[in-house]
C-alpha atoms as a PDB file:
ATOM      1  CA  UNK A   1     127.772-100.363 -64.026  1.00  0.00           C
ATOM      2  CA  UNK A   2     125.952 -98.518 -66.694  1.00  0.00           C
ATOM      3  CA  UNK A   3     123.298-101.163 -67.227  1.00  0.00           C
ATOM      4  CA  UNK A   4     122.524-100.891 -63.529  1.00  0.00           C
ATOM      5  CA  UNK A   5     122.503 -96.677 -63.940  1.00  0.00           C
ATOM      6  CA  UNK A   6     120.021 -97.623 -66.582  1.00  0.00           C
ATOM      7  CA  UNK A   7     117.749 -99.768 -64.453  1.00  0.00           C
ATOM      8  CA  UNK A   8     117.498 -97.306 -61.812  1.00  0.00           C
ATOM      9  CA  UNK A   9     116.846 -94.503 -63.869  1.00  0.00           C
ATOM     10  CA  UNK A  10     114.359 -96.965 -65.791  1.00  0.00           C
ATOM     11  CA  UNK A  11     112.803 -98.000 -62.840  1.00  0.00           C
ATOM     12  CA  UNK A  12     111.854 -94.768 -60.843  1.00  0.00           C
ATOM     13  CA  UNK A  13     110.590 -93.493 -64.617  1.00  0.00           C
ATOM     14  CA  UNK A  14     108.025 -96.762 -64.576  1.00  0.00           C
ATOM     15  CA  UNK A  15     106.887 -96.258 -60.810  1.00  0.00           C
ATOM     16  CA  UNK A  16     104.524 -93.178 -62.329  1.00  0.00           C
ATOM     17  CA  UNK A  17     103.257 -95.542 -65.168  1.00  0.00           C
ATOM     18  CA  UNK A  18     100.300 -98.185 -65.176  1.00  0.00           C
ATOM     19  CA  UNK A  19     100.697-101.296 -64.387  1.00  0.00           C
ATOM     20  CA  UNK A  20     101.193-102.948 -67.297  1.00  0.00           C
ATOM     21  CA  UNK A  21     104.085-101.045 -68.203  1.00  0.00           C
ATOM     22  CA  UNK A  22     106.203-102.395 -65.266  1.00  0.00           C
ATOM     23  CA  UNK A  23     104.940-105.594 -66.386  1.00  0.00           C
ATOM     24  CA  UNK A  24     106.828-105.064 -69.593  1.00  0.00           C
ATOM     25  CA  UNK A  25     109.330-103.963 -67.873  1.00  0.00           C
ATOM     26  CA  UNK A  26     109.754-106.695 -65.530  1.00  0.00           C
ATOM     27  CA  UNK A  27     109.390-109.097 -68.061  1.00  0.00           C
ATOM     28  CA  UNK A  28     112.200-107.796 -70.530  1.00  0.00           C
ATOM     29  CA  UNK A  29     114.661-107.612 -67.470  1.00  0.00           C
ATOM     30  CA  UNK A  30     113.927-111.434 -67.144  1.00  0.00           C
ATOM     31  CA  UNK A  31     115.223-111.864 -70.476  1.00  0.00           C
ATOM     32  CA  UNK A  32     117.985-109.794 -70.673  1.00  0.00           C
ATOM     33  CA  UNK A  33     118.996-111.608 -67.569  1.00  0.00           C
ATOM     34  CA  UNK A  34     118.884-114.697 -69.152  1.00  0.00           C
ATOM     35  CA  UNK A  35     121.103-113.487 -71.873  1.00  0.00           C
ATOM     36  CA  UNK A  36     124.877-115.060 -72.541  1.00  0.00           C
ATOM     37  CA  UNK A  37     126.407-111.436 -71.770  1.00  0.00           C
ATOM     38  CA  UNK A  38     124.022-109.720 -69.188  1.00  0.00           C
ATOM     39  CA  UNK A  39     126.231-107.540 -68.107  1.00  0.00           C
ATOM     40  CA  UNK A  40     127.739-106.844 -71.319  1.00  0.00           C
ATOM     41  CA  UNK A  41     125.401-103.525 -72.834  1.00  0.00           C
ATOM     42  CA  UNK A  42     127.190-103.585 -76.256  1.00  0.00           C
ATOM     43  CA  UNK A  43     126.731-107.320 -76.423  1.00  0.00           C
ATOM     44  CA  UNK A  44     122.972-107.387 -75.634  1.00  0.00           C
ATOM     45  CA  UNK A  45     122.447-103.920 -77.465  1.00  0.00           C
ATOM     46  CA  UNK A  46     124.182-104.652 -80.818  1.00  0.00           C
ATOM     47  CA  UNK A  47     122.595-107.965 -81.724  1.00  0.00           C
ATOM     48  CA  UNK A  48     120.055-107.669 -84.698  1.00  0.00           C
ATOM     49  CA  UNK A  49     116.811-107.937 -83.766  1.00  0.00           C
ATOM     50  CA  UNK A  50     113.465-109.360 -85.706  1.00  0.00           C
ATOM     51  CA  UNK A  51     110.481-108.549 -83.989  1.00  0.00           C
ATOM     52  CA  UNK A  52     107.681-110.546 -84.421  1.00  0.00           C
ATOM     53  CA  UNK A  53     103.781-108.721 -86.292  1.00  0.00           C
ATOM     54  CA  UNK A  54     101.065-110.657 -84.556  1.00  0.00           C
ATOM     55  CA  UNK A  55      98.554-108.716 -86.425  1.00  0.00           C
ATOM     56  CA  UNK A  56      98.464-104.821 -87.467  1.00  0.00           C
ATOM     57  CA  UNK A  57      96.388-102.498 -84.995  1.00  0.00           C
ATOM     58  CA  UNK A  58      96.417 -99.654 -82.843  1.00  0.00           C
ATOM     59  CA  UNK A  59      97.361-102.198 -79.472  1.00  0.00           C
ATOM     60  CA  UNK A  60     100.373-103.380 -78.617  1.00  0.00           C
ATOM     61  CA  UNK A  61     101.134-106.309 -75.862  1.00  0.00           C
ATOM     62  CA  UNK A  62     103.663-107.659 -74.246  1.00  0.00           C
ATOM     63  CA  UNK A  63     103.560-110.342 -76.808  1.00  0.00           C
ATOM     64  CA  UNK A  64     104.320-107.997 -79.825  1.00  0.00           C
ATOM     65  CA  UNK A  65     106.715-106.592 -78.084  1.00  0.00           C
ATOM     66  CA  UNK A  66     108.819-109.680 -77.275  1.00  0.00           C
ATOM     67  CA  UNK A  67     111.933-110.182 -80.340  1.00  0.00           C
ATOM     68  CA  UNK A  68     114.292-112.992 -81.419  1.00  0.00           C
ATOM     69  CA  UNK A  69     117.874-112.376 -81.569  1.00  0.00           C
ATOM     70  CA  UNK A  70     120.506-114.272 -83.904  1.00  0.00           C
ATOM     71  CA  UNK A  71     123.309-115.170 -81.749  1.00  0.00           C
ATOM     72  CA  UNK A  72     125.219-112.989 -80.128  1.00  0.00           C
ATOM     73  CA  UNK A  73     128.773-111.540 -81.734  1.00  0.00           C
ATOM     74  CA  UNK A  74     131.623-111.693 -79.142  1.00  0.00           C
ATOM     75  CA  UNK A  75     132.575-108.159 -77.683  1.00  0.00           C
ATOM     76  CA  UNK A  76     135.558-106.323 -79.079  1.00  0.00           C
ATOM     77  CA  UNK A  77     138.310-106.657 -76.856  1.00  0.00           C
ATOM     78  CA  UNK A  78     139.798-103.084 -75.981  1.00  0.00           C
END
């Protein structure tokens, strides 16, 4: 439930924004769809991430902004 509170709240915050920002948007809701936990917030949230430089400038792209994860942790079971 929370990650869908999120993407509502996200998404009405991106329909004032350019396109290209809902394109980012879009695109990372692809992946964390295509996650093994996609429902799971603490799961998808608490992996390390390594993002990847392309170059140093004042521009960023979708492409800078995409990261690799290690695997995934299991969740702690409450």
């Amino acid at each position: 439930r929370s990650w869908n509170d999120f993407h509502v709240c996200a998404s009405q915050v991106l329909l004032r924004c350019p396109e290209e920002a809902a394109a980012v948007w879009e695109s990372l809701q692809q992946e964390a769809r295509q996650a093994p936990h996609p429902d799971n917030l603490h799961v998808l949230c608490g992996t390390p991430v390594r993002i990847r430089e392309h170059g140093i400038g004042p521009e960023t792209n979708q492409e800078t902004l995409q990261a690799r994860a290690s695997a995934p942790t299991p969740a702690p079971t409450p």
